[in-house]
PDB file of N, CA and C in Angstrom:
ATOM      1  N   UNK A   1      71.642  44.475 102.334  1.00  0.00           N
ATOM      2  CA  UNK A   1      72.691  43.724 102.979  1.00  0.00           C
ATOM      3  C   UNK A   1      74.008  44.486 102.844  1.00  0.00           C
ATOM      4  N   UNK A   2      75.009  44.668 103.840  1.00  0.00           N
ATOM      5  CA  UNK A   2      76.386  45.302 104.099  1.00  0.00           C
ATOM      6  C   UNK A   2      77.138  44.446 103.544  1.00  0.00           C
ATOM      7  N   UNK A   3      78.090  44.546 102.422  1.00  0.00           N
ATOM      8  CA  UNK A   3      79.195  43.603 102.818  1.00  0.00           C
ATOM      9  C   UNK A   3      80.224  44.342 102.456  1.00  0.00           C
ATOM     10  N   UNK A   4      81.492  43.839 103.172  1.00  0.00           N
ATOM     11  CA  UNK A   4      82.685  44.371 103.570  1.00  0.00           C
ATOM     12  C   UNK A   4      83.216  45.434 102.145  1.00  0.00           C
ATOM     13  N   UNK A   5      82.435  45.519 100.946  1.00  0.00           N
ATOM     14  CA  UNK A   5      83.339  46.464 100.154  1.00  0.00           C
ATOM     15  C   UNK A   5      82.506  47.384 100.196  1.00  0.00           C
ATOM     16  N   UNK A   6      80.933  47.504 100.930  1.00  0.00           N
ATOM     17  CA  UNK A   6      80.429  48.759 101.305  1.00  0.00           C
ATOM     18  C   UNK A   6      80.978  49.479 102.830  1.00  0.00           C
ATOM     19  N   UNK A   7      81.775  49.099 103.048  1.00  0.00           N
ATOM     20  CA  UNK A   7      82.146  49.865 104.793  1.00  0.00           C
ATOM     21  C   UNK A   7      83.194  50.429 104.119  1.00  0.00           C
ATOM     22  N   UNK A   8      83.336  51.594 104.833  1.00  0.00           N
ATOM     23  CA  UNK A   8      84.732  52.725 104.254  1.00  0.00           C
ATOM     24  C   UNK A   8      86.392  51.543 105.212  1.00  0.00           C
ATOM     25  N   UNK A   9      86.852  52.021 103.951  1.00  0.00           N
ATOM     26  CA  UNK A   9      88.192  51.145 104.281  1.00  0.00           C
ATOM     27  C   UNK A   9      88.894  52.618 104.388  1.00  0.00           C
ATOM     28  N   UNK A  10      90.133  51.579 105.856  1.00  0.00           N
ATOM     29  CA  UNK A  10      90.837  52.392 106.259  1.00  0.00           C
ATOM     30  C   UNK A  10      92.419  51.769 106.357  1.00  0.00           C
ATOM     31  N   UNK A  11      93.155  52.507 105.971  1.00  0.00           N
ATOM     32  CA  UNK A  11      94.531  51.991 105.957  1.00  0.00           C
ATOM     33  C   UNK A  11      95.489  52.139 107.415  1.00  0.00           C
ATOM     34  N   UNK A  12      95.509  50.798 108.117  1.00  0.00           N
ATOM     35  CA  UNK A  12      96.098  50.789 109.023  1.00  0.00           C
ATOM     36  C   UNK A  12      97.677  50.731 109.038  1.00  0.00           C
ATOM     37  N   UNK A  13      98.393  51.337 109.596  1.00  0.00           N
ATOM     38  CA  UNK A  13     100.023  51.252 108.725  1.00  0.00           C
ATOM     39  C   UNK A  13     100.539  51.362 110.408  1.00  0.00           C
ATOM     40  N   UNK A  14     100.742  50.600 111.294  1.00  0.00           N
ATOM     41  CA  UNK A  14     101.395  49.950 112.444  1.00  0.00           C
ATOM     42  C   UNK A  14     102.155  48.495 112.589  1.00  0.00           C
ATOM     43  N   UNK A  15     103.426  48.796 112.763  1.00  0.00           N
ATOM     44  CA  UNK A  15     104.337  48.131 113.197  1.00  0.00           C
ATOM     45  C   UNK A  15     104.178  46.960 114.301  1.00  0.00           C
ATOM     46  N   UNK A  16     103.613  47.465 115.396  1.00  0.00           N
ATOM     47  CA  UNK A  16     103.615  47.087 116.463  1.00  0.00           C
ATOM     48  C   UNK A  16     102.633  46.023 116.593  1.00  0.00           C
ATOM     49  N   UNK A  17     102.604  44.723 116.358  1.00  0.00           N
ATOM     50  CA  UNK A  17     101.558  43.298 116.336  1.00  0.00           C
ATOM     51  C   UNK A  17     100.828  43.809 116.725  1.00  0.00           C
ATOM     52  N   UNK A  18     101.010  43.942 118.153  1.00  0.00           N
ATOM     53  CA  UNK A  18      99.678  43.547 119.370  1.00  0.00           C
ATOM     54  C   UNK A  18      98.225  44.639 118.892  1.00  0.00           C
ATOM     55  N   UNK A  19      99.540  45.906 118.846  1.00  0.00           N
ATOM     56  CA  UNK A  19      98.440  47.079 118.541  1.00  0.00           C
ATOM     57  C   UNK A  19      97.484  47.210 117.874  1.00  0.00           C
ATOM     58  N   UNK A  20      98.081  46.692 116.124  1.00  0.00           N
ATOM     59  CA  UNK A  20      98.095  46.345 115.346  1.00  0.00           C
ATOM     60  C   UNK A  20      96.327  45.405 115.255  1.00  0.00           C
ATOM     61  N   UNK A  21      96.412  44.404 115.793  1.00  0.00           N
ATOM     62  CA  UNK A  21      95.753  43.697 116.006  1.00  0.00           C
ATOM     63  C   UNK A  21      94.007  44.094 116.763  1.00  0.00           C
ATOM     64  N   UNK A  22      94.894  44.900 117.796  1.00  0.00           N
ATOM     65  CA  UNK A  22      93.825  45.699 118.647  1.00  0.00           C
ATOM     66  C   UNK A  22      93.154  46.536 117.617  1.00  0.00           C
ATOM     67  N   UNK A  23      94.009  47.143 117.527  1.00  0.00           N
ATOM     68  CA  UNK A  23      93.100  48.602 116.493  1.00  0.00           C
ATOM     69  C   UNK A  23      92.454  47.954 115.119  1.00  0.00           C
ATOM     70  N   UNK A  24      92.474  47.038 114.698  1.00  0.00           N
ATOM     71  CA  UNK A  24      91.796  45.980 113.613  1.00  0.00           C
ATOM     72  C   UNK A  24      90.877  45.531 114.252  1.00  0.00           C
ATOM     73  N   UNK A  25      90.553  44.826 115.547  1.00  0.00           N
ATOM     74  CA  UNK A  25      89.706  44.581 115.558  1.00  0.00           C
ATOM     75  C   UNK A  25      88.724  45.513 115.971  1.00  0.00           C
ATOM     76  N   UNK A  26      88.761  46.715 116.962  1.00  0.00           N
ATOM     77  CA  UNK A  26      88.341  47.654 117.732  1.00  0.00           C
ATOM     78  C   UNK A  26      87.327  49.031 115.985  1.00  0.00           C
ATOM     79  N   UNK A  27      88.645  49.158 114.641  1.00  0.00           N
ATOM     80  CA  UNK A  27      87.953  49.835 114.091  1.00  0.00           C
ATOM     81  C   UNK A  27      86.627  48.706 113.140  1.00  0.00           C
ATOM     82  N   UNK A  28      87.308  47.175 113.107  1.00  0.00           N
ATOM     83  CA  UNK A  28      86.269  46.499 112.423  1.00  0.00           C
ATOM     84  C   UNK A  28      84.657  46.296 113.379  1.00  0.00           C
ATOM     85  N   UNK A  29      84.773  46.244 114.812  1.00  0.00           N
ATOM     86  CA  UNK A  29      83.915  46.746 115.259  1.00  0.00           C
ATOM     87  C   UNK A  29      83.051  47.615 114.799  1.00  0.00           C
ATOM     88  N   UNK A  30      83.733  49.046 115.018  1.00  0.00           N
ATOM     89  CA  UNK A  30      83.289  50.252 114.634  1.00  0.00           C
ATOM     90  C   UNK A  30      82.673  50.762 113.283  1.00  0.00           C
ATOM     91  N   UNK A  31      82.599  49.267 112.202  1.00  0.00           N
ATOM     92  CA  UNK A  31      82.117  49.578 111.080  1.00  0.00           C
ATOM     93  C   UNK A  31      83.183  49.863 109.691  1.00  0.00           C
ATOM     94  N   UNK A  32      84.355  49.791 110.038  1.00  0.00           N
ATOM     95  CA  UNK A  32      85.221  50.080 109.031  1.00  0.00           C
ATOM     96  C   UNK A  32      85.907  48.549 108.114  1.00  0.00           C
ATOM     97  N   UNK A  33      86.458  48.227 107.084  1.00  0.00           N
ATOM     98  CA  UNK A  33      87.150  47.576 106.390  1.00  0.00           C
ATOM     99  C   UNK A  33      88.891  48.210 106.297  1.00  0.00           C
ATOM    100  N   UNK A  34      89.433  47.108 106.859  1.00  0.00           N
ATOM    101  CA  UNK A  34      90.924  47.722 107.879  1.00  0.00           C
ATOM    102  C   UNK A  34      92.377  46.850 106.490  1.00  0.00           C
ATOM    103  N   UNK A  35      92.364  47.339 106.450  1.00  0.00           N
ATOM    104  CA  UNK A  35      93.925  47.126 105.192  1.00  0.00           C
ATOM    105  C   UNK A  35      95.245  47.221 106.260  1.00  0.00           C
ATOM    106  N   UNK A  36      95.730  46.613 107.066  1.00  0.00           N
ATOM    107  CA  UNK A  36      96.837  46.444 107.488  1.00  0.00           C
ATOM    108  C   UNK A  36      98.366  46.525 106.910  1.00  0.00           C
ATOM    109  N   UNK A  37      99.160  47.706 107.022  1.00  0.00           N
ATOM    110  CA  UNK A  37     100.536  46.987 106.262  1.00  0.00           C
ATOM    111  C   UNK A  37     101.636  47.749 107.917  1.00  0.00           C
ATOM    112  N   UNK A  38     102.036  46.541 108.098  1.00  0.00           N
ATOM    113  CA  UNK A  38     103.441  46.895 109.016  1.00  0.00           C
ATOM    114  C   UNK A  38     104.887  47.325 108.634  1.00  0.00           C
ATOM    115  N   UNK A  39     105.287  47.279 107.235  1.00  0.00           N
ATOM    116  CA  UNK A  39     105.895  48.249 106.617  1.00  0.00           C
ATOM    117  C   UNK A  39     105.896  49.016 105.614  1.00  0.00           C
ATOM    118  N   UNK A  40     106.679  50.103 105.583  1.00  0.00           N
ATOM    119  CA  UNK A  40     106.742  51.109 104.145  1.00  0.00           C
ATOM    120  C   UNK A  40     106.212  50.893 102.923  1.00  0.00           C
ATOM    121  N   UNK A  41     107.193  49.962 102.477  1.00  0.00           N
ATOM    122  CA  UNK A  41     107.282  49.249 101.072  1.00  0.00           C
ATOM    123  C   UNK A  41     105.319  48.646 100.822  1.00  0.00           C
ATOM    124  N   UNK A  42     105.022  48.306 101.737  1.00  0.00           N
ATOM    125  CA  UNK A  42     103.770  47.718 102.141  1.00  0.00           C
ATOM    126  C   UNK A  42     102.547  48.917 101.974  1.00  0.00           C
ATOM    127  N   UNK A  43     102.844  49.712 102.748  1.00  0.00           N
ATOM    128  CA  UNK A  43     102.096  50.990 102.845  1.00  0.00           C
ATOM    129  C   UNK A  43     101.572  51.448 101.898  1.00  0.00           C
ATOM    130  N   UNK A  44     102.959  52.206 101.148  1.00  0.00           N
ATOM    131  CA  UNK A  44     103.477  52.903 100.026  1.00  0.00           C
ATOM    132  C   UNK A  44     102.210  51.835  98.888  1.00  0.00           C
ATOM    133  N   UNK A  45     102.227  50.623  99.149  1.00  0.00           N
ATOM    134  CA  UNK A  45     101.618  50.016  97.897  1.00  0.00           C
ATOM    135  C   UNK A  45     100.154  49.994  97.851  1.00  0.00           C
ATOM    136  N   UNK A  46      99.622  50.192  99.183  1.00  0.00           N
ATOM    137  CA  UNK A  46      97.959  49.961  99.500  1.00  0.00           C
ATOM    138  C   UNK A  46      97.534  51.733  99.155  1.00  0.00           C
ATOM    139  N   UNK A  47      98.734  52.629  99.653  1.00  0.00           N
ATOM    140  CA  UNK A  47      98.417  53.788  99.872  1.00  0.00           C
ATOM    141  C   UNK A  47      98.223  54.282  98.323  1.00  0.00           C
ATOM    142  N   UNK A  48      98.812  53.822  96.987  1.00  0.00           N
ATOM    143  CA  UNK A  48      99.175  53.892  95.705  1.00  0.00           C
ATOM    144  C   UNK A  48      97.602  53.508  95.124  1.00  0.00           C
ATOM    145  N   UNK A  49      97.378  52.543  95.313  1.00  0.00           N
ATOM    146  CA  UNK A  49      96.313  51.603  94.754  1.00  0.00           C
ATOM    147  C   UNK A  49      95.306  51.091  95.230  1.00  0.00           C
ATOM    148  N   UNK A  50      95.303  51.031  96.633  1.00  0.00           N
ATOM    149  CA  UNK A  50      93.789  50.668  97.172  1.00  0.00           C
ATOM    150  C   UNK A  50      92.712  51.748  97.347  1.00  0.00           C
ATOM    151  N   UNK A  51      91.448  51.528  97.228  1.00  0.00           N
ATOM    152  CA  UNK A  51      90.302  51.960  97.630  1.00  0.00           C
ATOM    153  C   UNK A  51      90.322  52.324  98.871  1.00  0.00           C
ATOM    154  N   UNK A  52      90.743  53.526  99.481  1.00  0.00           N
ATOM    155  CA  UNK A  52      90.823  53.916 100.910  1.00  0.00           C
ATOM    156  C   UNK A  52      90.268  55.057 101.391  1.00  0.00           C
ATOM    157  N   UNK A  53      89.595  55.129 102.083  1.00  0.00           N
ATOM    158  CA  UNK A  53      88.655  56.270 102.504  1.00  0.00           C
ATOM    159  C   UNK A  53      89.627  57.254 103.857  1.00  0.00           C
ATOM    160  N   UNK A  54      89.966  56.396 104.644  1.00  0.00           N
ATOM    161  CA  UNK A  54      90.493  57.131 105.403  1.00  0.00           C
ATOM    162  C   UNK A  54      92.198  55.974 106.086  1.00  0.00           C
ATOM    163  N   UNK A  55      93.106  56.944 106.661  1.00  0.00           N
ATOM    164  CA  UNK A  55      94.348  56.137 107.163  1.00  0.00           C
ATOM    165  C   UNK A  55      94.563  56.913 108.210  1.00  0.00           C
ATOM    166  N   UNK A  56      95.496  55.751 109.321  1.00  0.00           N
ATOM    167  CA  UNK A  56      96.344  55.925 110.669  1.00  0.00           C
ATOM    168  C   UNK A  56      98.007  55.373 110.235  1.00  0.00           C
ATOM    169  N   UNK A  57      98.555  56.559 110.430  1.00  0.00           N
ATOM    170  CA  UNK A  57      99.639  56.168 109.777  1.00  0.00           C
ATOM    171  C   UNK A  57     100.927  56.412 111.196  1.00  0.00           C
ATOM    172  N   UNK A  58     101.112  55.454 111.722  1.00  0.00           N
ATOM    173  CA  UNK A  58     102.316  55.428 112.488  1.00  0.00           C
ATOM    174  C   UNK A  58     103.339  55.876 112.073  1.00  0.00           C
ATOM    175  N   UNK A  59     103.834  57.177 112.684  1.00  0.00           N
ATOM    176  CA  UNK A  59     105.078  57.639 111.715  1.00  0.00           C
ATOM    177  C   UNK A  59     105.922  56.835 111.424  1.00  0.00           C
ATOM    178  N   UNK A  60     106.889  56.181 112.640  1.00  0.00           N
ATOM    179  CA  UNK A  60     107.895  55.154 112.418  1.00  0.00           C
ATOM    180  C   UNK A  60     107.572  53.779 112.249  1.00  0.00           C
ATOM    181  N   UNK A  61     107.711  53.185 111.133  1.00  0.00           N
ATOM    182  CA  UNK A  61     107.308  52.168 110.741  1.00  0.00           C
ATOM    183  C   UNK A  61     108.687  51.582 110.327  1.00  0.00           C
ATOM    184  N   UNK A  62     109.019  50.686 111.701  1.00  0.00           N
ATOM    185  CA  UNK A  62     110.126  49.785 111.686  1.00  0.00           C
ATOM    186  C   UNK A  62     111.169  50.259 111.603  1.00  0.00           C
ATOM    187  N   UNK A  63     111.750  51.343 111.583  1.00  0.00           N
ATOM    188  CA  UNK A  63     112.786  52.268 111.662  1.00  0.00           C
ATOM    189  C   UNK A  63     112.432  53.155 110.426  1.00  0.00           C
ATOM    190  N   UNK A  64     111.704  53.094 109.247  1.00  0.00           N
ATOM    191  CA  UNK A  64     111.391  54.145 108.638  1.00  0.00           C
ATOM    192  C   UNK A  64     109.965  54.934 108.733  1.00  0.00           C
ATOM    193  N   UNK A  65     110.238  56.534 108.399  1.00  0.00           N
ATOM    194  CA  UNK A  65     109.139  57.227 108.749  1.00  0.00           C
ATOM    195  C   UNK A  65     108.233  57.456 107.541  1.00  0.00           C
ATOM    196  N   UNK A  66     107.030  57.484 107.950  1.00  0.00           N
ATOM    197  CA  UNK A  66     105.873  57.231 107.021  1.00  0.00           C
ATOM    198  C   UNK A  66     105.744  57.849 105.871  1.00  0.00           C
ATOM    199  N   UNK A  67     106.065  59.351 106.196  1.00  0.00           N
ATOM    200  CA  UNK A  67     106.010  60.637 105.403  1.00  0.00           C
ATOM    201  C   UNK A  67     105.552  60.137 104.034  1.00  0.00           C
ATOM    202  N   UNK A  68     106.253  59.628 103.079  1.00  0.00           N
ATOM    203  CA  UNK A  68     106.333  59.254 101.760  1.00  0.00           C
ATOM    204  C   UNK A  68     104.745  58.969 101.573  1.00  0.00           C
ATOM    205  N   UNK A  69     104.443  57.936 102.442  1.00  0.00           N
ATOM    206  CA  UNK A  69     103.044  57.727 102.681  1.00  0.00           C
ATOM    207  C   UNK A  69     102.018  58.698 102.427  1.00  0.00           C
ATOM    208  N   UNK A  70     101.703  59.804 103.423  1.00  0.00           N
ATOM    209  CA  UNK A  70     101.532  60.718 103.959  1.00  0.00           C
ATOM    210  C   UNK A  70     100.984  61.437 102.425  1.00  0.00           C
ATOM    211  N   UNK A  71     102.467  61.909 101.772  1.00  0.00           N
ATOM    212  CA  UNK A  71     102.532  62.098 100.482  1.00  0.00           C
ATOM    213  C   UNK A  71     101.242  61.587  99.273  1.00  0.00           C
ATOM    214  N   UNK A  72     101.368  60.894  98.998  1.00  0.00           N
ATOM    215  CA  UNK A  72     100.796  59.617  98.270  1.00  0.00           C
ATOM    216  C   UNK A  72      99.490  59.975  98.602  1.00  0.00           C
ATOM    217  N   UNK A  73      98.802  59.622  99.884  1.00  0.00           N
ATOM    218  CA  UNK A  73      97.323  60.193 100.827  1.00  0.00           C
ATOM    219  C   UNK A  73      97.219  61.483 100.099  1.00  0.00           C
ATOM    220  N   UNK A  74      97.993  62.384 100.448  1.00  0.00           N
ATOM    221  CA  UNK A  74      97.588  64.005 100.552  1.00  0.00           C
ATOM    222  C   UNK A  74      97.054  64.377  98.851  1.00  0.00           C
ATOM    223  N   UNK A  75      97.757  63.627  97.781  1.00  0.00           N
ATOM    224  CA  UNK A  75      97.808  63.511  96.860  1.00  0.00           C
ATOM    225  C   UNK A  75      96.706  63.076  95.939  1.00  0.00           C
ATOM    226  N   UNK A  76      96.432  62.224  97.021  1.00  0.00           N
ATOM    227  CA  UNK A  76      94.711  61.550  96.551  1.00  0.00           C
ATOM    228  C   UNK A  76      93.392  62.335  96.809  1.00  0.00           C
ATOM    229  N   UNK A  77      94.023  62.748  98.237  1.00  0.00           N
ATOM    230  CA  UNK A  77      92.974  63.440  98.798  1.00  0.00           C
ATOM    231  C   UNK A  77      92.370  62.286  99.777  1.00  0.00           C
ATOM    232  N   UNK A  78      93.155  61.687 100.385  1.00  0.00           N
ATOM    233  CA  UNK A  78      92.455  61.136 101.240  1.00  0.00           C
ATOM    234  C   UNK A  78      93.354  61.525 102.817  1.00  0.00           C
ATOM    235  N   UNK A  79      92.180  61.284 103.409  1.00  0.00           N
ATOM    236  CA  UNK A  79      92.556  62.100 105.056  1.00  0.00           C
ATOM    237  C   UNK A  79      93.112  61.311 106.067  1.00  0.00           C
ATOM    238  N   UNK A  80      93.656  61.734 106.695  1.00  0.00           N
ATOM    239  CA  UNK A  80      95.184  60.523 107.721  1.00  0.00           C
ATOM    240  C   UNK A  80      95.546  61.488 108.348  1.00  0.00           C
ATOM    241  N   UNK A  81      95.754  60.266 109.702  1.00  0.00           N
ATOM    242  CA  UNK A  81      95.839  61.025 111.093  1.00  0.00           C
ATOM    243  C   UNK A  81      97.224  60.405 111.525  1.00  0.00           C
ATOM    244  N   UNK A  82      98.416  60.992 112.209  1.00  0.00           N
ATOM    245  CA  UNK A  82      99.754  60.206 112.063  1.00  0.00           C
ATOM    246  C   UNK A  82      99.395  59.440 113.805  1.00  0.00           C
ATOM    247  N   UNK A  83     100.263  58.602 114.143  1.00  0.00           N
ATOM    248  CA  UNK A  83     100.219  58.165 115.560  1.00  0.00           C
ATOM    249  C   UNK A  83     101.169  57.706 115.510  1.00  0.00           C
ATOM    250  N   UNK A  84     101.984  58.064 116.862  1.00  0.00           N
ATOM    251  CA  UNK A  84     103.696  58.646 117.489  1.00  0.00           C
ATOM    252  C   UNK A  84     103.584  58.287 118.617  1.00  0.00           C
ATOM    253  N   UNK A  85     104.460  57.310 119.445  1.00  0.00           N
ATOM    254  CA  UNK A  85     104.864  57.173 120.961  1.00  0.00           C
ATOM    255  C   UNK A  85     105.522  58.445 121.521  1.00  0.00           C
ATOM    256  N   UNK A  86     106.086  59.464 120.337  1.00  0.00           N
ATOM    257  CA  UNK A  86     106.544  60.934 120.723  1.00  0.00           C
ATOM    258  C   UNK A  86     106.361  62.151 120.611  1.00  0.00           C
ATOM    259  N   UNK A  87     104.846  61.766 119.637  1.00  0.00           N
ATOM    260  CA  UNK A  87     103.836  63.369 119.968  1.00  0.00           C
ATOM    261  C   UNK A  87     104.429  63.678 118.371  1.00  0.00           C
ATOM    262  N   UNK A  88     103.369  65.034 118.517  1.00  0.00           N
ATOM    263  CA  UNK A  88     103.655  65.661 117.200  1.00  0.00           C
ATOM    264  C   UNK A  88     104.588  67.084 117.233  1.00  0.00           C
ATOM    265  N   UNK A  89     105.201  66.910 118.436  1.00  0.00           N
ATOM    266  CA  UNK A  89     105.772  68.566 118.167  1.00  0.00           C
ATOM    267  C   UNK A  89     106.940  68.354 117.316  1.00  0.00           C
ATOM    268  N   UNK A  90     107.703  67.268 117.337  1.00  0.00           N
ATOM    269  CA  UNK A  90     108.637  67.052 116.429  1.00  0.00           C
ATOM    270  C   UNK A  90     108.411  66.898 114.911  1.00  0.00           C
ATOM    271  N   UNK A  91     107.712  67.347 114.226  1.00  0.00           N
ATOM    272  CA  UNK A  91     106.888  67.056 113.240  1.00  0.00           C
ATOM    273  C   UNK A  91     107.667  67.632 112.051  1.00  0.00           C
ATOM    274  N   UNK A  92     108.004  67.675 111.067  1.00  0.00           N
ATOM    275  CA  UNK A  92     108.670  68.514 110.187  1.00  0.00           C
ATOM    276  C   UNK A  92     107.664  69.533 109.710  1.00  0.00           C
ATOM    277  N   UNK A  93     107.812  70.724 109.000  1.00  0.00           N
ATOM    278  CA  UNK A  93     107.402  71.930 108.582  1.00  0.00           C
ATOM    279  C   UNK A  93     106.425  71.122 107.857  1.00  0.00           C
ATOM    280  N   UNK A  94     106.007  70.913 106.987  1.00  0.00           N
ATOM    281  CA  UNK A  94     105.327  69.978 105.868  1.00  0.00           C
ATOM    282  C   UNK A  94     103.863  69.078 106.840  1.00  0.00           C
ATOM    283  N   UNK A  95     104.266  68.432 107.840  1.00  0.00           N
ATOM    284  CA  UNK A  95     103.364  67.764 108.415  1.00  0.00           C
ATOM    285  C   UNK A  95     103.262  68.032 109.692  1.00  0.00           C
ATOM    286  N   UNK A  96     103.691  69.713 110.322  1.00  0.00           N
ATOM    287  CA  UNK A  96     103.053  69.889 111.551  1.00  0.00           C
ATOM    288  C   UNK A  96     101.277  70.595 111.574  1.00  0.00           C
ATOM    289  N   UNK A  97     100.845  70.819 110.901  1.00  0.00           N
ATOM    290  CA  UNK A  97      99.592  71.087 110.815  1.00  0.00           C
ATOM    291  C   UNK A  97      98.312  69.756 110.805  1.00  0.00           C
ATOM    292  N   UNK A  98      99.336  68.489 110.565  1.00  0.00           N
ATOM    293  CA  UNK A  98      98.373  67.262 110.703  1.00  0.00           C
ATOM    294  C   UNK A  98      98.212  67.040 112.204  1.00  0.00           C
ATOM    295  N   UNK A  99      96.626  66.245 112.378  1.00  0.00           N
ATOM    296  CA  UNK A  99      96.980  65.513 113.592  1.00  0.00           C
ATOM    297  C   UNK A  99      97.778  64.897 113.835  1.00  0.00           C
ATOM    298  N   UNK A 100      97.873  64.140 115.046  1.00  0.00           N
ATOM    299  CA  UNK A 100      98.585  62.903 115.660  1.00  0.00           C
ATOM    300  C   UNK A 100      98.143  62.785 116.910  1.00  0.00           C
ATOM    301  N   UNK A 101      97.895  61.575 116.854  1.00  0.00           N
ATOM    302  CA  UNK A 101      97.266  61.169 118.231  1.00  0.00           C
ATOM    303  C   UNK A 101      98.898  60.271 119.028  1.00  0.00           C
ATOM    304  N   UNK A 102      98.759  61.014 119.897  1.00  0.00           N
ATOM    305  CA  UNK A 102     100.108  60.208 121.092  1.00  0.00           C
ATOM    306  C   UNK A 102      99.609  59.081 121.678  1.00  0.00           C
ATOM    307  N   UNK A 103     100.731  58.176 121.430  1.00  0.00           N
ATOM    308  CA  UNK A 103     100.517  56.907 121.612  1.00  0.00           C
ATOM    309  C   UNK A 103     100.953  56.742 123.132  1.00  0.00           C
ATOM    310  N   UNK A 104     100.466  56.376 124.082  1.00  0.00           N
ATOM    311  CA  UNK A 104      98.958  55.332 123.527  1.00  0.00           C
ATOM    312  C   UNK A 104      97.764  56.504 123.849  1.00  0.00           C
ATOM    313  N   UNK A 105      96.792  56.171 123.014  1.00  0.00           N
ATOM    314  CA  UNK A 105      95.901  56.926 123.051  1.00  0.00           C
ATOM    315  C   UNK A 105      94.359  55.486 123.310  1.00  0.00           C
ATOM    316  N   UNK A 106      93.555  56.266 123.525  1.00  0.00           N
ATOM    317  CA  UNK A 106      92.109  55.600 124.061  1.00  0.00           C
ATOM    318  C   UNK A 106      90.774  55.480 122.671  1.00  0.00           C
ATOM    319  N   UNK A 107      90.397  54.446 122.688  1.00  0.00           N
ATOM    320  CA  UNK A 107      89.123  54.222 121.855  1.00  0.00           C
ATOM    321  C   UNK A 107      88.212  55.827 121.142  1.00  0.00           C
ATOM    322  N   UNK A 108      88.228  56.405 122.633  1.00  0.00           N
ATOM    323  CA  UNK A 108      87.595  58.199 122.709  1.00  0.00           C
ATOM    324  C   UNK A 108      88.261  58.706 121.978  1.00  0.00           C
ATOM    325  N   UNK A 109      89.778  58.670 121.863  1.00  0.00           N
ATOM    326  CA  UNK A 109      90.508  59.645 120.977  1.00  0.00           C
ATOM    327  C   UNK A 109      90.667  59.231 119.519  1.00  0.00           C
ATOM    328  N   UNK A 110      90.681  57.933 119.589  1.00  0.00           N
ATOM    329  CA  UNK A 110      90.754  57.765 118.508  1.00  0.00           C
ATOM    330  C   UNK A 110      89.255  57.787 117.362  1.00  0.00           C
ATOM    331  N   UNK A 111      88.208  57.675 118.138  1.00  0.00           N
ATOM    332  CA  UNK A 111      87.061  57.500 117.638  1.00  0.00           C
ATOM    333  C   UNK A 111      86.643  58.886 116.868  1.00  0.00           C
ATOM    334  N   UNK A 112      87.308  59.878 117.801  1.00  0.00           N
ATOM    335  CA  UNK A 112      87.454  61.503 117.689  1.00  0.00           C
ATOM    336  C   UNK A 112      88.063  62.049 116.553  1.00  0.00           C
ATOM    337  N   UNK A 113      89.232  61.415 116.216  1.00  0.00           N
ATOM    338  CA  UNK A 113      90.286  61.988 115.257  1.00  0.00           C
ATOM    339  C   UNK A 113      89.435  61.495 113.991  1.00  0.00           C
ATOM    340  N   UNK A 114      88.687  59.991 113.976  1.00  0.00           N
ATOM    341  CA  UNK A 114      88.188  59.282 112.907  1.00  0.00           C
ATOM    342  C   UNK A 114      86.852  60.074 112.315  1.00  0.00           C
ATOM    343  N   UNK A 115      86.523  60.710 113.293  1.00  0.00           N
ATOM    344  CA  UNK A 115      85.140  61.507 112.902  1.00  0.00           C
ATOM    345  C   UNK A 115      85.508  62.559 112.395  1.00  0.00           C
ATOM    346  N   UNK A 116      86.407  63.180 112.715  1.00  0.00           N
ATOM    347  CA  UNK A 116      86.885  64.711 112.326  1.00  0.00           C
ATOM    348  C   UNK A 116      87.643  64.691 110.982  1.00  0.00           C
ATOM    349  N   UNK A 117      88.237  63.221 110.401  1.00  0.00           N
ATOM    350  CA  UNK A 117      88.377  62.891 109.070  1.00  0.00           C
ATOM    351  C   UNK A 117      87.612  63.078 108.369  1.00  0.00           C
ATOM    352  N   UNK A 118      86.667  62.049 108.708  1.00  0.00           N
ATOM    353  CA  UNK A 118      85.366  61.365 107.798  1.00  0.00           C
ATOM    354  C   UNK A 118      84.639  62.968 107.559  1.00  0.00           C
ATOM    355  N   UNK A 119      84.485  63.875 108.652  1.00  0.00           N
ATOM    356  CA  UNK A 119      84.096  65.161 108.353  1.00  0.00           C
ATOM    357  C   UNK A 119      84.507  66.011 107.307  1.00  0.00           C
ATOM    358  N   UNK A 120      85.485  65.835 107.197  1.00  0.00           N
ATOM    359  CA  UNK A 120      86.530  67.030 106.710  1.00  0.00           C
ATOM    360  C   UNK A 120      86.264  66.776 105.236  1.00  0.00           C
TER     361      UNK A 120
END
């Protein structure tokens, strides 16, 4: 029997409700256990202490940018993909070698970036 603390949890860190919502239900579909935080302070705390296999980390989260986050992940060793309404070329030195999927992006792309985590 599956239950929800055997599916790889993933840290969802979006601002945006609706999206938010979508992409929760779309990766719980897909087999994952989804940790939601819509801000920093929020993030920063799941990203510290939860059991997380993999994260989507919206850079701007409510007017602040994720990075710190990012940090914290890289630190653990766990793998995160950023997602931006403005792409990744603006990226600072430090986090232009990460993905980012441009928002809005499709089920395909995102299903893509999630595999190439879980790979890595």
């Amino acid at each position: 029997m599956t239950t929800d603390r055997n599916l790889p949890c993933i840290l969802l860190a979006e601002d945006e409700m609706l999206l938010a919502m979508m992409l929760e239900d779309h990766l719980s579909a897909s087999g994952y256990r989804v940790l939601k935080a819509a801000r920093l302070t929020k993030c920063l705390e799941l990203a510290e202490s939860a059991p997380i296999d993999l994260a989507i980390l919206d850079i701007n989260l409510a007017g602040e940018v994720s990075y710190p986050v990012a940090l914290v992940l890289r630190r653990r060793g766990i793998p995160f993909v950023f997602s931006s309404g403005y792409g990744g070329e603006d990226l600072p030195e430090a986090w232009c070698h990460e993905k980012t999927l441009q928002k809005p992006y499709d089920t395909r792309q995102l299903t893509a970036a999630l595999t190439a985590l879980r790979a890595a």
